[in-house]
Protein backbone atom coordinates (compact mmCIF):
# COMPACT_ATOMS: atom_id res chain seq x y z
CA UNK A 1 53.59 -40.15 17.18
CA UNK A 2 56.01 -42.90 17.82
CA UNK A 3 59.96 -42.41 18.30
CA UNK A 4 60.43 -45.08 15.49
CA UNK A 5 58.35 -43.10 12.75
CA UNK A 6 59.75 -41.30 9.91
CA UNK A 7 57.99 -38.52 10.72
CA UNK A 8 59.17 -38.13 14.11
CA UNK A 9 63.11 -38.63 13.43
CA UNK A 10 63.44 -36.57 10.20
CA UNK A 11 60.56 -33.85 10.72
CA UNK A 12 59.06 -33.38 14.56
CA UNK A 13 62.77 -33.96 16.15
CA UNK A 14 65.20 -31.69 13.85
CA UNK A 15 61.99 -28.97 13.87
CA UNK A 16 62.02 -29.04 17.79
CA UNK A 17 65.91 -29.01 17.91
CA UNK A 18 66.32 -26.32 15.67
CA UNK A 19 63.54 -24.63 17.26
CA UNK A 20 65.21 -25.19 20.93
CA UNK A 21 69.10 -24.45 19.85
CA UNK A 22 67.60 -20.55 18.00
CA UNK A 23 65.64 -19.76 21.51
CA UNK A 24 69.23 -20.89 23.07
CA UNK A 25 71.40 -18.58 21.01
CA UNK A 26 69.21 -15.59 22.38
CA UNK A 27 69.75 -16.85 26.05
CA UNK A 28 65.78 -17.03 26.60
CA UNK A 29 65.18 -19.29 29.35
CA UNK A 30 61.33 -19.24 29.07
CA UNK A 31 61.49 -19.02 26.17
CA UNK A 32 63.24 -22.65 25.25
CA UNK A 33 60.65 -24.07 28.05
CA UNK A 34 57.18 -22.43 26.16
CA UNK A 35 58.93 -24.05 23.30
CA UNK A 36 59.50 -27.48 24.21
CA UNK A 37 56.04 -27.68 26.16
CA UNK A 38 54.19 -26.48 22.70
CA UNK A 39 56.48 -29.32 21.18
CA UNK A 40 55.53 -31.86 23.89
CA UNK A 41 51.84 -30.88 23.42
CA UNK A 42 51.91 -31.29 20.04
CA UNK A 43 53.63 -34.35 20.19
CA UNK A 44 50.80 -35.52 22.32
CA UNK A 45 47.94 -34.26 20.48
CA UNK A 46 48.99 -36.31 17.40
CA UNK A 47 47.28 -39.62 18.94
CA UNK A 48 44.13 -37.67 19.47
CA UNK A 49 43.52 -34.09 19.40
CA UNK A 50 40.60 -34.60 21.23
CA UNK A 51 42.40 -36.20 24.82
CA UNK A 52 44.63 -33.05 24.65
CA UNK A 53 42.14 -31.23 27.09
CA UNK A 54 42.30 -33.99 29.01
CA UNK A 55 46.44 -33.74 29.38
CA UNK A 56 45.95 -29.59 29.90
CA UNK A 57 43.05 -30.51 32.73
CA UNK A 58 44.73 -32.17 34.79
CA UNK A 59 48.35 -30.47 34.51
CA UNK A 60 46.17 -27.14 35.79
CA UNK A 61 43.88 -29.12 38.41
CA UNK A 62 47.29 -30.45 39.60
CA UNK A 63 48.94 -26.98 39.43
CA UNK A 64 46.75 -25.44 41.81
CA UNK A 65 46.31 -27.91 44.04
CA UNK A 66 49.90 -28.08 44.44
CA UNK A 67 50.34 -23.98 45.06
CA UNK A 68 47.08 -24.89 47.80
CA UNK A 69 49.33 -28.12 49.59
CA UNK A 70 52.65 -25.92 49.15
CA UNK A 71 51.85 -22.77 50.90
CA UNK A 72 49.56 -24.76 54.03
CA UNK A 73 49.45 -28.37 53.70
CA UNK A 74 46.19 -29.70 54.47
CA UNK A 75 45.65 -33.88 54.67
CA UNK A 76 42.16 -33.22 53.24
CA UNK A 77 43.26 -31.06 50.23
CA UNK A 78 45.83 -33.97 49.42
CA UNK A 79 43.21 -36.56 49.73
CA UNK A 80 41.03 -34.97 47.52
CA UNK A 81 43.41 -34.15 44.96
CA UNK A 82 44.81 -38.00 44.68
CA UNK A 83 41.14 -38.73 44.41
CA UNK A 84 40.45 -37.01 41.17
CA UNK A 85 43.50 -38.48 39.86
CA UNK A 86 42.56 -41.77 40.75
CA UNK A 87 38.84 -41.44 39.42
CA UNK A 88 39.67 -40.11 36.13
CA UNK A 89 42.28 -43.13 35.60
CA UNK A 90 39.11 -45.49 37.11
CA UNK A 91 37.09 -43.68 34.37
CA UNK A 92 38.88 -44.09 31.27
CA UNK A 93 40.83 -47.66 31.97
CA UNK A 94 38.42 -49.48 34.45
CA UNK A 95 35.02 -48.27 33.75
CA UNK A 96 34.52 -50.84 31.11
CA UNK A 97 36.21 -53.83 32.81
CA UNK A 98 33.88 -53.26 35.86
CA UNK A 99 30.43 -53.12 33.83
CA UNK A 100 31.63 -56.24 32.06
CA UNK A 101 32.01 -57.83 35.39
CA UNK A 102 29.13 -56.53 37.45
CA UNK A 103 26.95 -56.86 34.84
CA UNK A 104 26.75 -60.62 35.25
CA UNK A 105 27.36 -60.82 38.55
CA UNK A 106 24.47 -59.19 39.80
CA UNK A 107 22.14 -59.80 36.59
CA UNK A 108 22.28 -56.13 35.68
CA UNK A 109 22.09 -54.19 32.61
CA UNK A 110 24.43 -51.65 32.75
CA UNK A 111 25.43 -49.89 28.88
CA UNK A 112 28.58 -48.35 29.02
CA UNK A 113 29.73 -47.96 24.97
CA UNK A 114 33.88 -48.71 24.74
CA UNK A 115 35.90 -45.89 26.28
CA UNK A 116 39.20 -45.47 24.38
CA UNK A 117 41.74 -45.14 26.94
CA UNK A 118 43.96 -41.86 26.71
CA UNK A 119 47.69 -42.22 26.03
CA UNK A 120 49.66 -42.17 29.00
CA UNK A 121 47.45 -41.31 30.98
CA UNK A 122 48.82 -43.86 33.64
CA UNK A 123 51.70 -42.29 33.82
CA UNK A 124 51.39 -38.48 33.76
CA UNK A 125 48.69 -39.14 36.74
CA UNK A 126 50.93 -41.11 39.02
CA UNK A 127 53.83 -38.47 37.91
CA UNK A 128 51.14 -35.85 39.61
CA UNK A 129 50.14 -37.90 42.42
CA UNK A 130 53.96 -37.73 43.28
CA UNK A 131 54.12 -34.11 42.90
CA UNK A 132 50.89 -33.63 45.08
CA UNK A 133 52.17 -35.80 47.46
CA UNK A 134 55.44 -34.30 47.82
CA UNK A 135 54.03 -30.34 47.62
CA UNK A 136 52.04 -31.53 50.93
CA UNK A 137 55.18 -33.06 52.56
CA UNK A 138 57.11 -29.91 51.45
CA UNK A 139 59.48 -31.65 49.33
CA UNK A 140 58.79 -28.96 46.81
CA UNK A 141 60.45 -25.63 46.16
CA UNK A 142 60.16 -24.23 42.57
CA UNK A 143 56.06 -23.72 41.57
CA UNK A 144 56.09 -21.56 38.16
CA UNK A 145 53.49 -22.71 35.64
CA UNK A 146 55.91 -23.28 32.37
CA UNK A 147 58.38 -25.30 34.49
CA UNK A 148 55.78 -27.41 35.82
CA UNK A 149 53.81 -27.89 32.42
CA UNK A 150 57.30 -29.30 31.18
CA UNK A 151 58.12 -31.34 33.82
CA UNK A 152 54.11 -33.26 32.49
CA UNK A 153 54.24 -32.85 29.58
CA UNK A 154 58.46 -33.28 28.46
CA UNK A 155 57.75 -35.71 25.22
CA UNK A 156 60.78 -38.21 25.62
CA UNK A 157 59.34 -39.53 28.87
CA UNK A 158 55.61 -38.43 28.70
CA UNK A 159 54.34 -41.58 26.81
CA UNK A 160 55.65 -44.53 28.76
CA UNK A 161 57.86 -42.91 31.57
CA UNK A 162 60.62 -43.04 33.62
CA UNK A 163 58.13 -41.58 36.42
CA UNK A 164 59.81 -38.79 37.00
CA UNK A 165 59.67 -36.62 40.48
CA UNK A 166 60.33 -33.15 40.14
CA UNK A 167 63.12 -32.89 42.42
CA UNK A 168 64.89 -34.01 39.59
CA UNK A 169 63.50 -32.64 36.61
CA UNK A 170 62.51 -28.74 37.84
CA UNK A 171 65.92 -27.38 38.66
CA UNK A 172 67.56 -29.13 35.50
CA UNK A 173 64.79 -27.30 33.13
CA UNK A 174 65.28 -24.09 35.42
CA UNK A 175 69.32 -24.37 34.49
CA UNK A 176 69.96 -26.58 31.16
CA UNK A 177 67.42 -24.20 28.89
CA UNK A 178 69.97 -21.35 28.78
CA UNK A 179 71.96 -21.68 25.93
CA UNK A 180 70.65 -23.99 23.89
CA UNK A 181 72.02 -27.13 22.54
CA UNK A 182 75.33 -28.44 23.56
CA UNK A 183 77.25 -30.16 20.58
CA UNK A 184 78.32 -33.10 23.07
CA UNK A 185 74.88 -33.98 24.70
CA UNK A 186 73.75 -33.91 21.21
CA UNK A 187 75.76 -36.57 20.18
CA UNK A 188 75.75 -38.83 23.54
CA UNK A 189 71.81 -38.27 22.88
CA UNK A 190 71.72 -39.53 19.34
CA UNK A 191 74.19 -42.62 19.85
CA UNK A 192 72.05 -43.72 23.05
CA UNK A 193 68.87 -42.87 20.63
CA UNK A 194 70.10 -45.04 18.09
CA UNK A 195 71.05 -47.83 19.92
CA UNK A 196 67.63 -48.35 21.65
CA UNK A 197 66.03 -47.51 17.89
CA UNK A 198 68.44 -50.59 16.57
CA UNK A 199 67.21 -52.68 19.77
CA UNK A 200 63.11 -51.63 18.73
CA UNK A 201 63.63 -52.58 14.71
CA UNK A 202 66.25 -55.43 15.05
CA UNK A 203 65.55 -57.19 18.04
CA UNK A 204 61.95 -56.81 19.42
CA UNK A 205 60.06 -56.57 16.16
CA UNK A 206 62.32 -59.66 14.83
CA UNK A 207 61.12 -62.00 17.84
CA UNK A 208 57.80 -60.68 17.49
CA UNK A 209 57.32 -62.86 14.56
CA UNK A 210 58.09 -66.06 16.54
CA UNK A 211 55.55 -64.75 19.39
CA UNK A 212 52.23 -63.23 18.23
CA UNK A 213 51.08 -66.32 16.14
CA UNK A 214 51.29 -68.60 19.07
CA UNK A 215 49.26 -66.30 21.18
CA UNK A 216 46.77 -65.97 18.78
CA UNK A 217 46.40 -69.73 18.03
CA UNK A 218 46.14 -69.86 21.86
CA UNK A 219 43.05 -67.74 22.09
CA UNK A 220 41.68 -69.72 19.24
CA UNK A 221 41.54 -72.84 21.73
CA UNK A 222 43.81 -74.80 19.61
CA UNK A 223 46.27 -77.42 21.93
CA UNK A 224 49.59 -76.53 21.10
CA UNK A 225 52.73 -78.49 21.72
CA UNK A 226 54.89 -78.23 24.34
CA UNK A 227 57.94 -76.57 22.59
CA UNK A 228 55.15 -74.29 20.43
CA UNK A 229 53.80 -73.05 23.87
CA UNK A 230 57.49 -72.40 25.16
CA UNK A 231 59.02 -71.18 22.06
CA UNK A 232 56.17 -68.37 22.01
CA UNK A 233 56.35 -67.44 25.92
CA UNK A 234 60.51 -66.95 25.43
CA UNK A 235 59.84 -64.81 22.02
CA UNK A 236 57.47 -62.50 23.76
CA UNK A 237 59.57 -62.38 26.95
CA UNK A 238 62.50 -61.20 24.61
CA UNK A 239 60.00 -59.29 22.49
CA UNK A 240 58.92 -57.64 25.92
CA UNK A 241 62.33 -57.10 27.51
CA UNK A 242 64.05 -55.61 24.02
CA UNK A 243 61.13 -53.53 23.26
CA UNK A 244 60.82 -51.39 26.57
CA UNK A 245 64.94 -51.35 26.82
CA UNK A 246 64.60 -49.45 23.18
CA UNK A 247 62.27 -47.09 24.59
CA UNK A 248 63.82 -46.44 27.57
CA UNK A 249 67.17 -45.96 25.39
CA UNK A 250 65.53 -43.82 23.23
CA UNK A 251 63.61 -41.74 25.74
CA UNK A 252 66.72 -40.96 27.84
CA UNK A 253 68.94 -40.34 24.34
CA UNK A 254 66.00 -37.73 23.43
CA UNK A 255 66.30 -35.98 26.62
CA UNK A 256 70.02 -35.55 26.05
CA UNK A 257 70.03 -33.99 23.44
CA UNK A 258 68.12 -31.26 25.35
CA UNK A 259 70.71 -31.23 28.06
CA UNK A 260 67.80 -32.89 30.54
CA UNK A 261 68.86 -35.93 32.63
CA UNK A 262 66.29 -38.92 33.06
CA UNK A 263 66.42 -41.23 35.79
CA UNK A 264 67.27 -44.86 34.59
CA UNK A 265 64.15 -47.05 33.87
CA UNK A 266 65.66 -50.63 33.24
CA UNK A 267 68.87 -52.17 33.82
CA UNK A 268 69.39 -55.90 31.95
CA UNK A 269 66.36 -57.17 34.85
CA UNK A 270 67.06 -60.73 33.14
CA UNK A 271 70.07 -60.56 34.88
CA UNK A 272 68.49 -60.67 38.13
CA UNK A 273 69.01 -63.89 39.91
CA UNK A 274 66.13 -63.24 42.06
CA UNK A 275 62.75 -61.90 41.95
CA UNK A 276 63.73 -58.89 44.46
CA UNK A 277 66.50 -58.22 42.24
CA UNK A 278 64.31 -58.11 39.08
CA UNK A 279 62.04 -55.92 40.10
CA UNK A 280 64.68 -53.42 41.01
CA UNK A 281 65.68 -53.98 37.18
CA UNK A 282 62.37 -53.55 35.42
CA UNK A 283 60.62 -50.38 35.49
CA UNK A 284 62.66 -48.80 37.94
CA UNK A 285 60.60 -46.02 38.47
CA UNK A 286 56.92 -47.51 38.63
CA UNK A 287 58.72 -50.09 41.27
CA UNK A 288 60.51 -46.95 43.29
CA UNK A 289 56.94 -45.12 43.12
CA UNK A 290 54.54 -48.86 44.49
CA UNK A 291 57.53 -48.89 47.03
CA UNK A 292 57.77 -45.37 48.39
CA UNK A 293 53.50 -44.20 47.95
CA UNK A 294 51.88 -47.70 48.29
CA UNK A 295 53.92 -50.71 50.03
CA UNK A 296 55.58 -47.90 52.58
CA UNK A 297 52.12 -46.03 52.82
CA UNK A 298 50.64 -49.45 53.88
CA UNK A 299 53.00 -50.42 56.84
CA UNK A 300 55.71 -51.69 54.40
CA UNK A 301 57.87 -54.06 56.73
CA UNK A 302 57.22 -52.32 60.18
CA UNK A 303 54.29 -54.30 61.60
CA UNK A 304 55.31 -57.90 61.55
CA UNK A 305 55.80 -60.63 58.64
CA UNK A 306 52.33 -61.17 57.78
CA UNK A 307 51.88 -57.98 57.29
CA UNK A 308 54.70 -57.22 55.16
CA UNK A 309 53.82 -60.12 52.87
CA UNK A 310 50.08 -58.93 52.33
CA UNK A 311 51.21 -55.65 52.11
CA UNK A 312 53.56 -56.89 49.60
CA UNK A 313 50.77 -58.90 47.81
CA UNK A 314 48.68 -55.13 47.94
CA UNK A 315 51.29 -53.62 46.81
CA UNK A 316 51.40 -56.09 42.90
CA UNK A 317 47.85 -56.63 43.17
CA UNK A 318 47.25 -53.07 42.17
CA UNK A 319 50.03 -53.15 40.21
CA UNK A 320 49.35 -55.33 38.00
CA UNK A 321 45.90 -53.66 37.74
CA UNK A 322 47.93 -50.77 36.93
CA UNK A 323 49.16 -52.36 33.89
CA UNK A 324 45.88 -53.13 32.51
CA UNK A 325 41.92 -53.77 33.20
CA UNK A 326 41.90 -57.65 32.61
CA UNK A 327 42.44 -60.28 35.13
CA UNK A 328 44.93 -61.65 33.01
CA UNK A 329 47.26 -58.66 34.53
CA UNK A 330 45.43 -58.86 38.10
CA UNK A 331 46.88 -62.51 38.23
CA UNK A 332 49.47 -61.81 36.96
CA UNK A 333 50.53 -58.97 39.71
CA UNK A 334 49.17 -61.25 42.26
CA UNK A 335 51.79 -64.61 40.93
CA UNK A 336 54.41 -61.81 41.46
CA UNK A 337 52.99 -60.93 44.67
CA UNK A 338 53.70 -64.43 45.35
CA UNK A 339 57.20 -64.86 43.80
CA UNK A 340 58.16 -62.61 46.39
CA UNK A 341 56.61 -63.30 49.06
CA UNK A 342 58.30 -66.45 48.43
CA UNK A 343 62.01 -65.31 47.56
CA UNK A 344 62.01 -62.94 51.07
CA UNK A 345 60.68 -66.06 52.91
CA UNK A 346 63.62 -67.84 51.26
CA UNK A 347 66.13 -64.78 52.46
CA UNK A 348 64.53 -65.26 56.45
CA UNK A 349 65.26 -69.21 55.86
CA UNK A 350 68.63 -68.66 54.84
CA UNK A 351 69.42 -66.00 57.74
CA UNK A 352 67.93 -67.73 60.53
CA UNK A 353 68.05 -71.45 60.12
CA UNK A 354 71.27 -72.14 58.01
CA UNK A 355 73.05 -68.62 58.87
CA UNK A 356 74.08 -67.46 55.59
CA UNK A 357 74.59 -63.79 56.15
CA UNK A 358 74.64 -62.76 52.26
CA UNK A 359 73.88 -63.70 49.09
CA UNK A 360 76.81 -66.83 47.27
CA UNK A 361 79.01 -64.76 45.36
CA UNK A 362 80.05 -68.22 43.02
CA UNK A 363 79.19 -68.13 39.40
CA UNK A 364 77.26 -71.17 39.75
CA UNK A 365 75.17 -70.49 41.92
CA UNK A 366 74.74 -67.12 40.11
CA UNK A 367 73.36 -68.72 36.96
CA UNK A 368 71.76 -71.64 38.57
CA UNK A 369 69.22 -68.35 40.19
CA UNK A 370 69.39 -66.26 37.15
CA UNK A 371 67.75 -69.63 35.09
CA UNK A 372 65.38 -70.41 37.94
CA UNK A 373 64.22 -66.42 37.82
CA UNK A 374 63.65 -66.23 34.17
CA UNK A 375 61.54 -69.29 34.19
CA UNK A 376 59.19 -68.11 36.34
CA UNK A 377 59.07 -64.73 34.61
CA UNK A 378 58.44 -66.32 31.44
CA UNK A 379 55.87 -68.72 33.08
CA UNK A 380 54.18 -64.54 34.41
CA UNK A 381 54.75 -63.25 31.11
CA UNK A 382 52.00 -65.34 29.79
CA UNK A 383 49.19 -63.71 31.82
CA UNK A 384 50.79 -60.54 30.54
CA UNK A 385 50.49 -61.13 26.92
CA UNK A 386 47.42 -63.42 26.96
CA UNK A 387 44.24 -61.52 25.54
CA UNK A 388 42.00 -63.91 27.93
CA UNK A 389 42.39 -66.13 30.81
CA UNK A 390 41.22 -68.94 28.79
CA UNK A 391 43.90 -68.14 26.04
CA UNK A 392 46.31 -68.28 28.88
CA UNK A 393 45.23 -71.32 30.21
CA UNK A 394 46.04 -73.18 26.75
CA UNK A 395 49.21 -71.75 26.78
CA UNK A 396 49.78 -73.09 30.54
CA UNK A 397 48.48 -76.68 29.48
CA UNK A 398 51.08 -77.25 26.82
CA UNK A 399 54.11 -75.24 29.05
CA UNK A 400 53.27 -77.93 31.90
CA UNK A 401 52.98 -80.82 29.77
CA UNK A 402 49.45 -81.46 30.16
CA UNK A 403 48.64 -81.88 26.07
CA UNK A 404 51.81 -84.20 26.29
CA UNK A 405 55.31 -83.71 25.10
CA UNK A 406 55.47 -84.31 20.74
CA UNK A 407 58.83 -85.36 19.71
CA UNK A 408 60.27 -85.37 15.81
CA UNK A 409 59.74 -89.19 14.52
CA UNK A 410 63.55 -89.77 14.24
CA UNK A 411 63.59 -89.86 18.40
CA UNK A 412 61.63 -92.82 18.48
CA UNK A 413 63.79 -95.78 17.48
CA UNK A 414 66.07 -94.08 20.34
CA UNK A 415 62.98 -94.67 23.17
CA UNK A 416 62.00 -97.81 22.72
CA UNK A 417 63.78 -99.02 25.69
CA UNK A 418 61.14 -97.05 28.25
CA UNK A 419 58.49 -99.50 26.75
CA UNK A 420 54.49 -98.46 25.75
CA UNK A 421 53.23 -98.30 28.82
CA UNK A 422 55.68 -96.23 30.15
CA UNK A 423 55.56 -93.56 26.93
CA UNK A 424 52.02 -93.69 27.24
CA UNK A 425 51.62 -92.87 31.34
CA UNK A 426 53.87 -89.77 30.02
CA UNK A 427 52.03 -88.79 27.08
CA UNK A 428 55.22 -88.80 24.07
CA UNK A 429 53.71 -88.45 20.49
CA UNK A 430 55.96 -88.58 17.85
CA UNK A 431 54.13 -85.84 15.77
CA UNK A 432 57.07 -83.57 15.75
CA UNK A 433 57.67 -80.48 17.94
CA UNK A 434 56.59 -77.60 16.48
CA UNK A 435 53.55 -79.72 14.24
CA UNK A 436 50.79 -76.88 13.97
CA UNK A 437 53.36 -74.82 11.97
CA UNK A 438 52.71 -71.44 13.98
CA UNK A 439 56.06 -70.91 15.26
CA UNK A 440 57.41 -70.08 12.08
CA UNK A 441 60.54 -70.97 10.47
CA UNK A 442 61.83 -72.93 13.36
CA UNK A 443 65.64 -73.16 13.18
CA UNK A 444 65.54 -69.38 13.05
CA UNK A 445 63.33 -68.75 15.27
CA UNK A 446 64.96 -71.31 17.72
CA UNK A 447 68.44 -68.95 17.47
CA UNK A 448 67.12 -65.88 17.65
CA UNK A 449 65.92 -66.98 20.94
CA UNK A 450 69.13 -68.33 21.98
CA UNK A 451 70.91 -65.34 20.57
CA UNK A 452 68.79 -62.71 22.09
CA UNK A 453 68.86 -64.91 25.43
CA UNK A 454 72.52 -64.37 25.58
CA UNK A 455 72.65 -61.00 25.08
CA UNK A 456 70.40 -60.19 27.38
CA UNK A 457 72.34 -62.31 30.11
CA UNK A 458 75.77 -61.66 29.26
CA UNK A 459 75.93 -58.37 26.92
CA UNK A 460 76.48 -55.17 28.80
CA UNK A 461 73.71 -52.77 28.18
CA UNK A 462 73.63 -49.21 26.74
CA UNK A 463 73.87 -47.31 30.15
CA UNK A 464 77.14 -49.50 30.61
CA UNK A 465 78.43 -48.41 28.06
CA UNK A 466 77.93 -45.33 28.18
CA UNK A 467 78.52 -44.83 31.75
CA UNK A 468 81.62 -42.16 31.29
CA UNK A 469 78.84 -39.71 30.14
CA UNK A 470 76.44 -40.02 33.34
CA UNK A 471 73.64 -40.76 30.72
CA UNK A 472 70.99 -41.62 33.69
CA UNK A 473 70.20 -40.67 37.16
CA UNK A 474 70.46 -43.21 39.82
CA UNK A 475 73.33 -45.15 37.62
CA UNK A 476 75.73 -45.74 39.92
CA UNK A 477 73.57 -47.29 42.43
CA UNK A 478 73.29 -50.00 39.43
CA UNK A 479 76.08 -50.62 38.53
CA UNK A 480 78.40 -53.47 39.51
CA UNK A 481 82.16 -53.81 40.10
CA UNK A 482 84.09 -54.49 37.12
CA UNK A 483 84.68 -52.15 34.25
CA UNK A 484 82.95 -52.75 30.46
CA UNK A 485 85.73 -52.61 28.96
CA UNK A 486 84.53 -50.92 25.87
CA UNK A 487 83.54 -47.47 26.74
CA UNK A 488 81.84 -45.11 24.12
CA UNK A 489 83.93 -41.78 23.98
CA UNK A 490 83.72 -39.08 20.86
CA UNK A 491 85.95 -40.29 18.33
CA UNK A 492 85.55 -40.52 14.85
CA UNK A 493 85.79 -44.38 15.10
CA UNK A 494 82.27 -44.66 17.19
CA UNK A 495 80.65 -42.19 15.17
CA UNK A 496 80.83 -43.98 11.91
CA UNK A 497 79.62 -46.93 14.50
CA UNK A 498 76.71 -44.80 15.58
CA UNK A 499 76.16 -43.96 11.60
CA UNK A 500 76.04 -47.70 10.47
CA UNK A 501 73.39 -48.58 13.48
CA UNK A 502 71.19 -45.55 12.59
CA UNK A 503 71.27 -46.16 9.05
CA UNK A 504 70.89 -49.75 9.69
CA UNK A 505 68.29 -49.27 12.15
CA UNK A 506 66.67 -46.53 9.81
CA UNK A 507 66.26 -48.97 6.85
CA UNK A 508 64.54 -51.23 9.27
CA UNK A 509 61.28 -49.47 9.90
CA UNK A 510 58.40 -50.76 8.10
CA UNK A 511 55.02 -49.31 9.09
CA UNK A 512 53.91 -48.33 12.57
CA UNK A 513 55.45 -50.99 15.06
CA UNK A 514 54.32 -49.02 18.73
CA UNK A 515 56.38 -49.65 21.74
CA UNK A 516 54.34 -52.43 23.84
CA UNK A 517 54.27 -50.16 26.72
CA UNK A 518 51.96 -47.35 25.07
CA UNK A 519 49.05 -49.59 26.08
CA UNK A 520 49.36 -48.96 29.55
């Protein structure tokens, strides 16, 4: 069931609000949870019936092995119970991609028929991991069953996150079910809703469009022009970056309107003018959880350099094999892995030979790094989105110029002066720039781009401007000095705003667009 389905908006979410706000009236705290876990389960057993077993499994295997770490931790108990996590994930998303590569590596002939991976499986397991992990350390204090099933299973964040820990979730489901619904949450829920559900229908499925032909040309082998093979990596980068902001929107404006608190997920990370900083922008929580059960786990920074930088190159590796079983998304963890090894090399350069003690404040400098930074994430992206290695290799021949650079005919009365030879030695055609007619309409698609570019640069996001509320855990650490100066506040004037984007947004839909992220 997706968040931006008919279905879900006008029948599963008024049902399980309705549902939730009767159980309130009567002041029956269990009673709200057993309802919102049967909603959550349900929600989840749409996809597949069948993987719902799978989802109870391991919420009771993870249960009990948490009451066993809890009440006498034991190292071999913990290591055991990460190890069933970890082989059922190995199972369902990497059994395939290993036959397909041992097979011809060692001549065999191994059958293994397609395994459909579950949904979200990626991220209720690491959500568990974290729980084992912290029952052993005795970070945890509340254990009863219901609580715990919601804190899996909680629909708004069980697809595609925010990881959640349950430090944060338990005692807010242990204190916000009493009651019921609260008219204000309700409404700071829908308006954040509706602005990621404008972001998913307007934005990322309109830059789509520009991005999924040239990727698909690209596997086909066909050489694509230089501005084809860039126009398509910066539509998918913004197709990318808009689509998992609407989620994240949307799964945090869900949760509000259950009184329940999510931590924030993503926070404009094309704003970064670093790699560091990006990844402290993008997928907050996956980052938080690499930092504090891998990287740390591995030595982090406390046994030298080189082994903070192969820890750090660890530490993406598998995370980009988190993401997917390809080794378009092992390379592309590992270029990341090298990104920052290189930008906290550049940090040690700065500190030690030319003594800068912090980062250049001047707005310059500021954008000159937030350019640099988006480049190379566009130039990642690639690996990301590409289907193959070899369909990312086309795409990385035309972005570096190897196919040539093809101009429009009307530029080449105005190059004459550089002479043959030298427009030869640098490969200029004048077959136009966009000539195999897969970008699209190009003026459009050229200003979406730049539109969508701008906005994520310079616009202030939702969390911004909502930030009166406290719409996300962990906010203030994010935020910046300086005010947005327009701040959302419950007056008639931005609820007729909130109407036009829903109805807007709601008119927008057309068939069954899923968030990018449910993949994973």
């Amino acid at each position: 069931m997706l968040f931006n389905s008919y279905f879900f908006i006008f029948v599963f979410l008024p049902v399980t609000l309705l549902g939730f706000y009767l159980i309130g009236r009567l002041g029956e705290e269990r009673g709200a949870v057993s309802w919102l876990v049967f909603a959550s389960l349900f929600f989840y057993a749409w996809w597949n019936p069948a993987y719902l077993l799978l989802l109870i499994s391991s919420i009771l295997l993870n249960y009990i092995i948490g009451l066993l770490l809890a009440s006498k931790p034991n190292k071999s108990v913990l290591i055991i119970g990460i190890c069933i996590n970890l082989s059922v994930i190995a199972y369902y998303k990497y059994a395939n991609f290993l036959v397909d590569n041992i097979n011809p590596l060692f001549s065999g002939n191994i059958v293994l028929e397609k395994i459909v991976l579950p949904l979200a499986i990626s991220f209720f397991t690491f959500q568990q991991i974290a729980y084992l992990v912290d029952s052993y350390q005795g970070k945890v204090q509340e254990h009863g069953f219901l609580h715990y099933c919601l804190f899996v299973t909680f629909f708004p964040q069980l697809i595609a996150g925010p990881i959640v820990h349950h430090k944060d979730m338990l005692p807010q489901f242990m204190q916000n079910m009493i009651g019921g619904l609260n008219s204000r949450d309700v409404a700071i829920g829908l308006t954040i809703f509706f602005m990621g559900l404008f972001k998913k229908v307007v934005f990322a499925d309109g830059i789509a469009v520009y991005a999924t032909p040239v990727f698909d040309v690209a596997e086909q082998g066909v050489a694509l022009t230089f501005f084809e093979a860039w126009g398509g990596a910066m539509a998918y980068s913004l197709q990318l970056y808009f689509d998992f902001s609407a989620y994240s929107d949307m799964a945090i404006g869900l949760a509000r309107m259950f009184g329940i608190i999510l931590p924030v997920n993503f926070f404009s990370p094309y704003k970064a003018h670093n790699i560091i900083e990006f990844w402290r922008r993008w997928h907050i929580t996956l980052s938080q959880f690499l930092r504090d059960y891998l990287y740390i786990s591995l030595g982090g920074n406390r046994k030298g350099s080189v082994r903070r930088y192969l820890n750090l190159m660890i530490t993406m590796l598998l995370g980009g094999l988190w993401h997917g079983a390809g080794w378009t998304f092992v390379i592309w963890g590992g270029l990341h892995g090298v990104y920052l090894m290189i930008n906290h090399g550049w940090h040690v350069i700065k500190k030690n030979l030319f003594h800068w003690q912090s980062e250049s404040s001047s707005m310059a400098s500021v954008i000159l790094g937030r350019i640099i930074t988006f480049i190379a994430i566009v130039v990642a992206w690639v690996l990301f989105r590409a289907d193959s290695l070899d369909g990312a290799l086309v795409m990385y021949k035309a972005m570096f110029g190897i196919n040539g650079i093809s101009l429009p005919v009307s530029f080449q009365p105005y190059l004459v002066f550089l002479g043959d030879s030298i427009i030869e030695s640098l490969n200029i055609s004048y077959r136009g720039m966009f000539y195999h007619n897969v970008f699209g309409e190009v003026y459009s698609g050229c200003l979406s781009i730049l539109c969508l570019l701008l906005i994520a640069w310079f616009a202030p996001n939702t969390l911004e401007w909502m930030k009166k509320e406290n719409p996300a855990l962990g906010l203030e650490r994010m935020l910046v000095k300086g005010d947005v100066k327009l701040q959302w506040n419950a007056s008639p004037a931005f609820a007729v705003l909130t109407a036009m984007i829903a109805v807007y947004s709601l008119m927008g839909i057309s068939g069954e667009s899923e968030f990018l992220y449910f993949r994973f």
